[in-house]
PDB file of N, CA and C in Angstrom:
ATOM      1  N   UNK A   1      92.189   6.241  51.788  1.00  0.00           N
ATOM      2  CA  UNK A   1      93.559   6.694  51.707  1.00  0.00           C
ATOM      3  C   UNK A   1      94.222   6.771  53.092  1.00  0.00           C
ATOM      4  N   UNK A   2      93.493   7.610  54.091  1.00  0.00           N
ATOM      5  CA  UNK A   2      94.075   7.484  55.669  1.00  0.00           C
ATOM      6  C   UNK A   2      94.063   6.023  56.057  1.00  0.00           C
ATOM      7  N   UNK A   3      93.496   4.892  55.930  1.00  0.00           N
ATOM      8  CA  UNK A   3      94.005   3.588  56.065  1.00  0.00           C
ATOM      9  C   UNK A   3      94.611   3.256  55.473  1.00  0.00           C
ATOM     10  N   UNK A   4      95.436   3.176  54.032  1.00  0.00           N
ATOM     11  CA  UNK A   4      96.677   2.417  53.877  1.00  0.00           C
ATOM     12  C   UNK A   4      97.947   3.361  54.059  1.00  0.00           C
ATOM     13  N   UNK A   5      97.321   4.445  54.499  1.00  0.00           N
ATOM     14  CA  UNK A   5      98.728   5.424  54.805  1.00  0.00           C
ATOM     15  C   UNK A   5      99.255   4.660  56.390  1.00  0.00           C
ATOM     16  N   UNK A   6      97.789   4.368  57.123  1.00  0.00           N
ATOM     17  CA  UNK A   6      98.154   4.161  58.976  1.00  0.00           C
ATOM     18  C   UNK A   6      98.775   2.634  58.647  1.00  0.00           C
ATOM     19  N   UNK A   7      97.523   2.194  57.461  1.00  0.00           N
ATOM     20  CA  UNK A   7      98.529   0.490  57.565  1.00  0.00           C
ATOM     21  C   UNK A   7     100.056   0.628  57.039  1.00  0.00           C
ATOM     22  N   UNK A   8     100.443   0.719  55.763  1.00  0.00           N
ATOM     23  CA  UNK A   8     101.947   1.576  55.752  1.00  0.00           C
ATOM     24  C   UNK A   8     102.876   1.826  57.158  1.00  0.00           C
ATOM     25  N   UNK A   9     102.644   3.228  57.756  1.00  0.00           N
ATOM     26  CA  UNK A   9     103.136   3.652  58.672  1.00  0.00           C
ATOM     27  C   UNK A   9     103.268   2.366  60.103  1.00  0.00           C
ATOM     28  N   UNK A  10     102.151   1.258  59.934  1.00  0.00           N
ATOM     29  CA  UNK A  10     102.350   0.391  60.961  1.00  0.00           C
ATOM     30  C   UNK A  10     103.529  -0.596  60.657  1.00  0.00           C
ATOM     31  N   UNK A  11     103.147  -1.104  59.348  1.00  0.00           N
ATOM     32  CA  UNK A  11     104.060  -1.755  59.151  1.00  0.00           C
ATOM     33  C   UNK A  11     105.269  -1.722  59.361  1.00  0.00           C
ATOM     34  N   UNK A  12     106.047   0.319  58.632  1.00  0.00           N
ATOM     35  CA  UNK A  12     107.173   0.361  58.773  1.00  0.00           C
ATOM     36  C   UNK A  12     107.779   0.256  60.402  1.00  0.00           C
ATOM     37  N   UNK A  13     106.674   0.827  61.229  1.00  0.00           N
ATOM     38  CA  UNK A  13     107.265   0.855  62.569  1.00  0.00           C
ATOM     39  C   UNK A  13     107.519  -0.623  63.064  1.00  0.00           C
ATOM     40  N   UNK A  14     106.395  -1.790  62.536  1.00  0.00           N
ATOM     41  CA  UNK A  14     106.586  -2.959  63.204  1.00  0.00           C
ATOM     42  C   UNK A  14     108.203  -3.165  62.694  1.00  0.00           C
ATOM     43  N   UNK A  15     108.631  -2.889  61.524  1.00  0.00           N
ATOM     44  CA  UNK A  15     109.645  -3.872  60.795  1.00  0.00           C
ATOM     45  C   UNK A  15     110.943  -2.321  61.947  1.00  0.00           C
ATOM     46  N   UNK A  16     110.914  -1.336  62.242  1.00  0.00           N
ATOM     47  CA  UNK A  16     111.975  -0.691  63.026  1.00  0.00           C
ATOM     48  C   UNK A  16     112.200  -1.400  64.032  1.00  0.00           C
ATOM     49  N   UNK A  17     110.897  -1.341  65.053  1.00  0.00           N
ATOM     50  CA  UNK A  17     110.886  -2.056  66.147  1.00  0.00           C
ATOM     51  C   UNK A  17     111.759  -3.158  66.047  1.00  0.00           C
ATOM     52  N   UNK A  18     111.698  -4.726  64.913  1.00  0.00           N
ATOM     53  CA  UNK A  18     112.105  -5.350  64.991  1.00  0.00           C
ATOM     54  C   UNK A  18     113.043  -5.758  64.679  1.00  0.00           C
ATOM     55  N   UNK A  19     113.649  -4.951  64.061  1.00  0.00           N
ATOM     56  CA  UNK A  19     115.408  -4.549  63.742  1.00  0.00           C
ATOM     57  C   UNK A  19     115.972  -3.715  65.094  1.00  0.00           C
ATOM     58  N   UNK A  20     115.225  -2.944  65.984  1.00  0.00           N
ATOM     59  CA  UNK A  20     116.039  -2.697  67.100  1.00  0.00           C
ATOM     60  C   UNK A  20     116.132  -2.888  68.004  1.00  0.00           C
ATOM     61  N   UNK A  21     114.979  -4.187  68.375  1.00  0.00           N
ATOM     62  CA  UNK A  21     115.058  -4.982  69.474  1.00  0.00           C
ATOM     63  C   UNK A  21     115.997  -6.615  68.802  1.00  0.00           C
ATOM     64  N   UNK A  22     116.361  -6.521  67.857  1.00  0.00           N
ATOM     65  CA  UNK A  22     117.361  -7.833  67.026  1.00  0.00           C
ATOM     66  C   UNK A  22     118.754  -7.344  66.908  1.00  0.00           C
ATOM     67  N   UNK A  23     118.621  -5.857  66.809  1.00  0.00           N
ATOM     68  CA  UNK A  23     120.231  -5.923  66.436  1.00  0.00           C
ATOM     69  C   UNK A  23     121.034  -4.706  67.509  1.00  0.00           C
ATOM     70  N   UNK A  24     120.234  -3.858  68.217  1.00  0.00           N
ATOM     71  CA  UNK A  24     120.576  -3.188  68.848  1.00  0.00           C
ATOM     72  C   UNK A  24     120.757  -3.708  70.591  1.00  0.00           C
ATOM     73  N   UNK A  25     120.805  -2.387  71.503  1.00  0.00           N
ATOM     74  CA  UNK A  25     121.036  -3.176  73.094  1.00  0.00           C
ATOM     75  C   UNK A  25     120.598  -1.519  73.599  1.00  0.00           C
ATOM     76  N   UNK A  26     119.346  -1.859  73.935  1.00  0.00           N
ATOM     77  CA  UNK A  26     118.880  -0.597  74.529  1.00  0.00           C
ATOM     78  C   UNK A  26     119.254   0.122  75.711  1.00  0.00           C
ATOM     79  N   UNK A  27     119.881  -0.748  76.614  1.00  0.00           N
ATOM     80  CA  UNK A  27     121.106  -0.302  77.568  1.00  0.00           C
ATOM     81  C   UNK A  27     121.698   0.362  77.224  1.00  0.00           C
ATOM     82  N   UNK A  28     122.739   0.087  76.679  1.00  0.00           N
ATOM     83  CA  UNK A  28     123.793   0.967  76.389  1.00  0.00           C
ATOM     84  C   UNK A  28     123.775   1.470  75.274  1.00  0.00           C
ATOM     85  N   UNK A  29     122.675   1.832  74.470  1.00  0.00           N
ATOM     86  CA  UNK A  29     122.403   2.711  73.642  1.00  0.00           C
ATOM     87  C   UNK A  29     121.829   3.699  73.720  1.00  0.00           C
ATOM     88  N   UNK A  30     120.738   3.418  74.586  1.00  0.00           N
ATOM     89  CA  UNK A  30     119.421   4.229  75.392  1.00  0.00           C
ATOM     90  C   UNK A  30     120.679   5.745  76.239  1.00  0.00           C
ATOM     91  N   UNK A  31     121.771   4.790  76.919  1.00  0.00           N
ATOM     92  CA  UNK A  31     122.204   6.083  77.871  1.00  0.00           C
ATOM     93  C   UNK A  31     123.074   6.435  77.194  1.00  0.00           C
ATOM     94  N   UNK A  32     123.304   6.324  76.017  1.00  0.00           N
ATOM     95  CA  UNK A  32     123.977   7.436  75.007  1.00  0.00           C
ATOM     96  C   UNK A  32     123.017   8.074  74.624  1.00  0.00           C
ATOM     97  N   UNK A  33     122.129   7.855  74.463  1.00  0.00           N
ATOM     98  CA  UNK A  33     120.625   8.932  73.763  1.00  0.00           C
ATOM     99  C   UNK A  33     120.630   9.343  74.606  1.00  0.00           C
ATOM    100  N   UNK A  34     120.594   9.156  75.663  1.00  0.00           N
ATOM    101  CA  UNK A  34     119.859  10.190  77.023  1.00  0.00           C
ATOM    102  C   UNK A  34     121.183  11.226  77.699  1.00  0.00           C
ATOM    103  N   UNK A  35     122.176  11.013  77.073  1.00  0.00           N
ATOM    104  CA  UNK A  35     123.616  11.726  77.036  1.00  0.00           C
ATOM    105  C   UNK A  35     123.547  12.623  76.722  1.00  0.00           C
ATOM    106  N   UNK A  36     122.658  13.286  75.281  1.00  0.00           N
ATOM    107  CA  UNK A  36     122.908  13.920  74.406  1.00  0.00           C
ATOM    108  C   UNK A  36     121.814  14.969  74.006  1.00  0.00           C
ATOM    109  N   UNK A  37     122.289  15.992  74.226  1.00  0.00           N
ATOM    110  CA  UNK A  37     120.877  17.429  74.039  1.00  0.00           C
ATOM    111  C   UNK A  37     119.339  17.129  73.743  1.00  0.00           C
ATOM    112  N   UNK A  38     120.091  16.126  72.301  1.00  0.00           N
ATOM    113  CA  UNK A  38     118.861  15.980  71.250  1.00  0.00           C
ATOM    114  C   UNK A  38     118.558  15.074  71.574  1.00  0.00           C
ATOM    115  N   UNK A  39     119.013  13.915  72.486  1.00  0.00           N
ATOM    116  CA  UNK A  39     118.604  12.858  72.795  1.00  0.00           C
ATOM    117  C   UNK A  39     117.401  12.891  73.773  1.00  0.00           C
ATOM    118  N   UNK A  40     117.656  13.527  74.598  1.00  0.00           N
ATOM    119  CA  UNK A  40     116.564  14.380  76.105  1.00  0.00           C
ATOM    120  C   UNK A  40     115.485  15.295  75.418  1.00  0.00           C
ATOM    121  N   UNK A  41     115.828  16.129  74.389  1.00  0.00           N
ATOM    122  CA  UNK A  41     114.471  16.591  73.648  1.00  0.00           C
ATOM    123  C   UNK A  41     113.831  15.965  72.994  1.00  0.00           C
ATOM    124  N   UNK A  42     114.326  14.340  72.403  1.00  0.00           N
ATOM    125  CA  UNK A  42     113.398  13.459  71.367  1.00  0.00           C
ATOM    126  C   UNK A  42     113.064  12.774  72.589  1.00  0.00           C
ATOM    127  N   UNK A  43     113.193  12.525  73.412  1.00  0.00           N
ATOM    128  CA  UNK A  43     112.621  11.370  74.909  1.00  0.00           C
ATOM    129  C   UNK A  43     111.668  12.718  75.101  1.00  0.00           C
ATOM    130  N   UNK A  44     111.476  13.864  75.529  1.00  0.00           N
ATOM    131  CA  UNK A  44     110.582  14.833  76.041  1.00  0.00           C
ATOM    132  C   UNK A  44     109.645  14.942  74.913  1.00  0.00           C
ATOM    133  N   UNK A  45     109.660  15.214  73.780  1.00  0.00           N
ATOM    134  CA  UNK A  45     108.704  15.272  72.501  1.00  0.00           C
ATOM    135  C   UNK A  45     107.922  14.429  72.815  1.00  0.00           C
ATOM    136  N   UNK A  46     108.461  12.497  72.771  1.00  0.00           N
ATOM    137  CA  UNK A  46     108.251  11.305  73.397  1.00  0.00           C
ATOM    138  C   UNK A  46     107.046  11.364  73.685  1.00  0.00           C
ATOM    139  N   UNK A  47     107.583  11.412  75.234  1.00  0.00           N
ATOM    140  CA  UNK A  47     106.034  11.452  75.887  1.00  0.00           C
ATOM    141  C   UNK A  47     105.113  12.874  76.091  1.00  0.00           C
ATOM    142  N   UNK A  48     105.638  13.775  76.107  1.00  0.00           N
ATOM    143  CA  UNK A  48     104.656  15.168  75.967  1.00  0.00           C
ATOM    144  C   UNK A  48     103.504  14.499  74.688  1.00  0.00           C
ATOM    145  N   UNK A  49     104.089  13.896  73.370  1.00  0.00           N
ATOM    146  CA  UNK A  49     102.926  13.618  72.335  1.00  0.00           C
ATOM    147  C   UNK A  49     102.826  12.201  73.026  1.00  0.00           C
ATOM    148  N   UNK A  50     102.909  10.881  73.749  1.00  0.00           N
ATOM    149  CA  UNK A  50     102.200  10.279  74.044  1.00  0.00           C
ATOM    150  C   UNK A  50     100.808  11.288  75.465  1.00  0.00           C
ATOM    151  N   UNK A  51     101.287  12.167  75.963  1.00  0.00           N
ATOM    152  CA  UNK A  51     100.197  12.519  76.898  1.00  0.00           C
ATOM    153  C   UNK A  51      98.910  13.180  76.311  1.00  0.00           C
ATOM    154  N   UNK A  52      99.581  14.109  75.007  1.00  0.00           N
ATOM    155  CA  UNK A  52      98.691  14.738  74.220  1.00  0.00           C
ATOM    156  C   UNK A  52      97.686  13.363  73.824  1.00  0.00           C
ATOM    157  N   UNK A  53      98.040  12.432  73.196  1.00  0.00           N
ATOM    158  CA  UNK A  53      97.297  11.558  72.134  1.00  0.00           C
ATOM    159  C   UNK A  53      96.897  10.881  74.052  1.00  0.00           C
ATOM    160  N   UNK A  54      96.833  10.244  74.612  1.00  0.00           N
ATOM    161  CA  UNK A  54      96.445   9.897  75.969  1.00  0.00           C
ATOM    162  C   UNK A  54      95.308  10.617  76.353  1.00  0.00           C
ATOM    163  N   UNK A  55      95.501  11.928  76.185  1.00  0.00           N
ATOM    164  CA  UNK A  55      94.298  12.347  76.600  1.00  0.00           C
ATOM    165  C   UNK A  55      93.071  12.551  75.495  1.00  0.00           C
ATOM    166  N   UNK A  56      93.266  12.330  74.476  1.00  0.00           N
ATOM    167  CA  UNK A  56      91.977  11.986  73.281  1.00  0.00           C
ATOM    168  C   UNK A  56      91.853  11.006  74.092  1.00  0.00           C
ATOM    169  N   UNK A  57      92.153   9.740  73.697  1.00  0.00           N
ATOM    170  CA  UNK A  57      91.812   8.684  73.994  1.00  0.00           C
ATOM    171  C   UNK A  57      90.970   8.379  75.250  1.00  0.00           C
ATOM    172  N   UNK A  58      91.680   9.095  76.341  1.00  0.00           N
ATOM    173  CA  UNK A  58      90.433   9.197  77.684  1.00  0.00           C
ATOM    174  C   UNK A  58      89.022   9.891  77.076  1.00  0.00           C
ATOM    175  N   UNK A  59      89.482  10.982  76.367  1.00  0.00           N
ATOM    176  CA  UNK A  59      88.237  11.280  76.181  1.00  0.00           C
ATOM    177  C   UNK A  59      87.445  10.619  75.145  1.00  0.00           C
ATOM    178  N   UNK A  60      87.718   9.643  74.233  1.00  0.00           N
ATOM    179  CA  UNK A  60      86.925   8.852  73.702  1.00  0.00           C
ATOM    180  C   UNK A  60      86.260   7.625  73.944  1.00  0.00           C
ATOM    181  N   UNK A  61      87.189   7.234  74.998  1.00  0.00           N
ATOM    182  CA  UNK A  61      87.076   5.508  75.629  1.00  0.00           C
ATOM    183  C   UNK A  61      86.330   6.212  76.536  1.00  0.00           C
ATOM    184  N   UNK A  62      85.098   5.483  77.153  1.00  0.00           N
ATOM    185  CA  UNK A  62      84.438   4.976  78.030  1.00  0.00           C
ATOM    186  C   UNK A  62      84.741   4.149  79.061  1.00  0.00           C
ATOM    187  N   UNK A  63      85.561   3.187  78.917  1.00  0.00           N
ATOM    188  CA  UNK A  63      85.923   2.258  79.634  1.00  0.00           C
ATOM    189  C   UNK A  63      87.838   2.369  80.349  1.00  0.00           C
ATOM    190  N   UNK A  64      87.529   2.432  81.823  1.00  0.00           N
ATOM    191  CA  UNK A  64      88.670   3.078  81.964  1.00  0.00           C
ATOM    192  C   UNK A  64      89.630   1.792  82.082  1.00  0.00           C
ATOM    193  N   UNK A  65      89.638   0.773  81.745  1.00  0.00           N
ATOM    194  CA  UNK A  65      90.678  -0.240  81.683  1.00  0.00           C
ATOM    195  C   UNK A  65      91.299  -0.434  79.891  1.00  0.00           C
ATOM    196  N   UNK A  66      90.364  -0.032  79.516  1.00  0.00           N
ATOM    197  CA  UNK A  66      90.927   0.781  77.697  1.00  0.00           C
ATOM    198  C   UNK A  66      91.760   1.387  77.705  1.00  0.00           C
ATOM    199  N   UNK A  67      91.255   2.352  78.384  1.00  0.00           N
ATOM    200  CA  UNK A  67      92.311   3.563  78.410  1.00  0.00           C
ATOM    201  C   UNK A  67      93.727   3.247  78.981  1.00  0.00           C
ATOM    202  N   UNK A  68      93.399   2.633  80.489  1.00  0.00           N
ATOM    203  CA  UNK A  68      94.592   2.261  80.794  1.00  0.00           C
ATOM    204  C   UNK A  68      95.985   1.282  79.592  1.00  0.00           C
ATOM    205  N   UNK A  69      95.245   0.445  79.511  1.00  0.00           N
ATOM    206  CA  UNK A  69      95.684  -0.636  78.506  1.00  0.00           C
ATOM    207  C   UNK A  69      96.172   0.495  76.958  1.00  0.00           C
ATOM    208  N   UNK A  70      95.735   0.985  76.513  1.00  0.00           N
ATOM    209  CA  UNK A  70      96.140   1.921  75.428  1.00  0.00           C
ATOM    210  C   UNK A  70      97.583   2.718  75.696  1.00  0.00           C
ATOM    211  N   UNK A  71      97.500   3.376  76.992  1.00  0.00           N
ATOM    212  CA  UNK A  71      98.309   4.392  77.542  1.00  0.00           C
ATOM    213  C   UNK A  71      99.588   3.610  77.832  1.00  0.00           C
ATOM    214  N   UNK A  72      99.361   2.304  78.260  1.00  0.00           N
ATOM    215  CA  UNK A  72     100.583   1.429  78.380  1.00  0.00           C
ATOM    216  C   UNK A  72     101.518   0.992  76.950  1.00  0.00           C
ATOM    217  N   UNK A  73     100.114   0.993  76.251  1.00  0.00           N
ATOM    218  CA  UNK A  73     100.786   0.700  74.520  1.00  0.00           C
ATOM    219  C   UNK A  73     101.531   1.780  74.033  1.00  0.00           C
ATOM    220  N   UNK A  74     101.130   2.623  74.430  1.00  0.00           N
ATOM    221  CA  UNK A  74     101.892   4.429  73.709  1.00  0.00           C
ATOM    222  C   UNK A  74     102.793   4.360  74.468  1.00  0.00           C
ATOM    223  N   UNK A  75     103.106   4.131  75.491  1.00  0.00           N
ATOM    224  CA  UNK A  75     104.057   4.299  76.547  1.00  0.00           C
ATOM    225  C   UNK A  75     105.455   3.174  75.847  1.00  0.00           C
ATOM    226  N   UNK A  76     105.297   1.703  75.875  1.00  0.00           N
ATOM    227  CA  UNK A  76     106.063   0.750  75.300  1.00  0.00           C
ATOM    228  C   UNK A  76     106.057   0.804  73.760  1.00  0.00           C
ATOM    229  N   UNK A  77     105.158   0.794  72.840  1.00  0.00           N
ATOM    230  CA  UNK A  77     105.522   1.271  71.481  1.00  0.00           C
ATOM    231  C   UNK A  77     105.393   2.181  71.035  1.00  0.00           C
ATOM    232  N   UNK A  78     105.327   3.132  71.613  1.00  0.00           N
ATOM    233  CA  UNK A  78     105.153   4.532  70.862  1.00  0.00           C
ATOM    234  C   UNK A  78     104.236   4.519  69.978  1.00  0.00           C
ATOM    235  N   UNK A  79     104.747   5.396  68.404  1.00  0.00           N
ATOM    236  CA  UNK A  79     103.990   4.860  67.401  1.00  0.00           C
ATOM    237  C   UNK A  79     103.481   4.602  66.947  1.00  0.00           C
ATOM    238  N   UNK A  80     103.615   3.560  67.088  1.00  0.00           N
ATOM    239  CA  UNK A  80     103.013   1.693  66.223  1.00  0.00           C
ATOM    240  C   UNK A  80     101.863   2.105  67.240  1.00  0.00           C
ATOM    241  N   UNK A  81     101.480   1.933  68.529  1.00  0.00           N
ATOM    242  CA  UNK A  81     100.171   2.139  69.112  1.00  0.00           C
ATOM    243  C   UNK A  81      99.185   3.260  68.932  1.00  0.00           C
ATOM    244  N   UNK A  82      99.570   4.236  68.537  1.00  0.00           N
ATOM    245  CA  UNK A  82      98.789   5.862  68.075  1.00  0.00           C
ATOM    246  C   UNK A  82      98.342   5.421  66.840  1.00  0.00           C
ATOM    247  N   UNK A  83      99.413   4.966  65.913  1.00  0.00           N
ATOM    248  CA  UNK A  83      98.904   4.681  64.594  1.00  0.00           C
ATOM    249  C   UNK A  83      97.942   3.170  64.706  1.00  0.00           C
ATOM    250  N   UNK A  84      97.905   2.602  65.388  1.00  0.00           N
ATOM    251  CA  UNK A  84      97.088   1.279  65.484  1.00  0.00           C
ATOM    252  C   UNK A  84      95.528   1.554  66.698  1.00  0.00           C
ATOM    253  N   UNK A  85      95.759   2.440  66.887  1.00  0.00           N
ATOM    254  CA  UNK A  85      94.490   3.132  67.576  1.00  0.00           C
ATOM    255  C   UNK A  85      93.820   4.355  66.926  1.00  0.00           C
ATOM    256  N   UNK A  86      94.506   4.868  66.093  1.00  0.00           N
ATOM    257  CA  UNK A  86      93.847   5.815  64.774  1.00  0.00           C
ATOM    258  C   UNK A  86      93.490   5.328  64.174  1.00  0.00           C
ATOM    259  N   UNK A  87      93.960   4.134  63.283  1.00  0.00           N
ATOM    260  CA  UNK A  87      93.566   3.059  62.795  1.00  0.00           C
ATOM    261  C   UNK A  87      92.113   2.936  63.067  1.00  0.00           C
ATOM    262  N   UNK A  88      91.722   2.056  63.954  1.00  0.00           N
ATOM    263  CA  UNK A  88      90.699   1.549  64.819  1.00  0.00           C
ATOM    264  C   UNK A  88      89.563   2.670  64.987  1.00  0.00           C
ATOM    265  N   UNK A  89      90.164   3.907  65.356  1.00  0.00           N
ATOM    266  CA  UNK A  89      89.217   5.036  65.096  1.00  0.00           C
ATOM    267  C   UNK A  89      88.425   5.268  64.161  1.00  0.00           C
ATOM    268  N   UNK A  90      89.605   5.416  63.178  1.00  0.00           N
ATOM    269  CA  UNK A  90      88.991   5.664  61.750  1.00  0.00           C
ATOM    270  C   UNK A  90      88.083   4.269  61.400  1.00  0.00           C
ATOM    271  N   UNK A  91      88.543   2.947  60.970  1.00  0.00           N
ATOM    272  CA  UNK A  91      87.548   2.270  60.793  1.00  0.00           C
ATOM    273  C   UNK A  91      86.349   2.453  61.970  1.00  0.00           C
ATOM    274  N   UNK A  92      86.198   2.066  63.336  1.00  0.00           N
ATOM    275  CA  UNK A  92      85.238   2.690  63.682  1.00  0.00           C
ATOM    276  C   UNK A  92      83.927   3.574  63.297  1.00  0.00           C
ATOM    277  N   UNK A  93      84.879   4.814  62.685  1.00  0.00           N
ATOM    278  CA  UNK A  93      83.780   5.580  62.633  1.00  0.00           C
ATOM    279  C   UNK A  93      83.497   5.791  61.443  1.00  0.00           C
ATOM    280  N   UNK A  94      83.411   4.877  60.356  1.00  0.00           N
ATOM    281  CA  UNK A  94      82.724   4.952  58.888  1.00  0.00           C
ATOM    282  C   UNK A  94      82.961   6.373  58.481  1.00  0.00           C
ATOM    283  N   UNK A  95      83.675   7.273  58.310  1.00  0.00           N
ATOM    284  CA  UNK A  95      83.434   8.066  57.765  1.00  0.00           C
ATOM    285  C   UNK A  95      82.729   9.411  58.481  1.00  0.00           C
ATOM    286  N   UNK A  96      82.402   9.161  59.817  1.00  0.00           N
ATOM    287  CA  UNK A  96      81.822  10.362  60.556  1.00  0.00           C
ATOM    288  C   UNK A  96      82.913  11.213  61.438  1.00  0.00           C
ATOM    289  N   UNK A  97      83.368  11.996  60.941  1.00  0.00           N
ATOM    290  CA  UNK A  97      83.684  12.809  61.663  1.00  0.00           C
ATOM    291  C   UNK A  97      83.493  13.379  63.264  1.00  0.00           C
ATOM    292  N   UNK A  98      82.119  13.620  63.599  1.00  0.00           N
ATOM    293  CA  UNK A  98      82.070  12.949  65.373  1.00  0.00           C
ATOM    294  C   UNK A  98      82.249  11.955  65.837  1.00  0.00           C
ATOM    295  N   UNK A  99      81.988  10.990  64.989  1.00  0.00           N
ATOM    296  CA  UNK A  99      82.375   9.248  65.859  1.00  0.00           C
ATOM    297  C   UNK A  99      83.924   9.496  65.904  1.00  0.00           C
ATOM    298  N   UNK A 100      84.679   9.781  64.993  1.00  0.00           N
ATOM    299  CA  UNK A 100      86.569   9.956  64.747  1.00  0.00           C
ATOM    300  C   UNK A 100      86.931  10.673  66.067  1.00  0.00           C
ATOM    301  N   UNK A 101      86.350  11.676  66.459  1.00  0.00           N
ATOM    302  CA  UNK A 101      87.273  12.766  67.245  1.00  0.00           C
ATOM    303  C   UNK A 101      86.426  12.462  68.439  1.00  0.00           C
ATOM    304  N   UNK A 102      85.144  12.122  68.351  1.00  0.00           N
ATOM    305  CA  UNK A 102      84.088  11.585  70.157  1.00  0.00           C
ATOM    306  C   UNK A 102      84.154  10.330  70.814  1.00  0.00           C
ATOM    307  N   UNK A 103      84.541   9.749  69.640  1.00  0.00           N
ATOM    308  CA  UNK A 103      84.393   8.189  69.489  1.00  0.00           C
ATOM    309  C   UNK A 103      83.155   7.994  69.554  1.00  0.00           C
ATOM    310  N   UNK A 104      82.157   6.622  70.097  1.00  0.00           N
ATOM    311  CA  UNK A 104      81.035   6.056  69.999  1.00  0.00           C
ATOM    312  C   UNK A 104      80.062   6.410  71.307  1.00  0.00           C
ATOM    313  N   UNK A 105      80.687   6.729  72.492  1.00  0.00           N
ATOM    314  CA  UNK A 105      80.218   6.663  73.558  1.00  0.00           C
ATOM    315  C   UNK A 105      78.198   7.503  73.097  1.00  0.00           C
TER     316      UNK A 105
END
């Protein structure tokens, strides 16, 4: 069930993403978001939960060019990369609960 919910949730983000890099202009849309109260608290949510989910991930990866490479994905897709690295978790870890939250190391 947690995999076709993450596959779901990927999908919908791939198909946002690609309606707002097709029809939008992140320039001059971006600094109207960043204009606006709620705009500066959804950019701060942003990355405060990419640093939160960043730091699982250090602590599961072993390999620090993973990590790097991951942190860049959360950083440019948001999202779509948390849910496509939970993903990966979860298959990963068959069903074990320490492999999910330790990873394999």
């Amino acid at each position: 069930m947690v995999k076709a919910v993450l596959i779901v949730a990927i999908v919908i983000m791939c198909l946002a993403l690609a309606y707002g890099f097709t029809s939008g202009d992140l320039a001059r849309e971006g600094a109207v978001l960043t204009g606006m109260p709620w705009g500066v608290v959804t950019l701060i949510d942003f990355y405060i939960g990419i640093l939160i989910f960043s730091t699982w991930v250090c602590f599961r990866e072993s390999n620090p060019l993973v990590m790097v490479a991951w942190i860049i994905a959360f950083i440019f897709t948001g999202n779509l990369a948390t849910a496509v690295y939970l993903l990966k978790a979860v298959i990963q870890a068959k069903g074990d609960m320490q492999k999910l939250m330790f990873g394999v190391k």
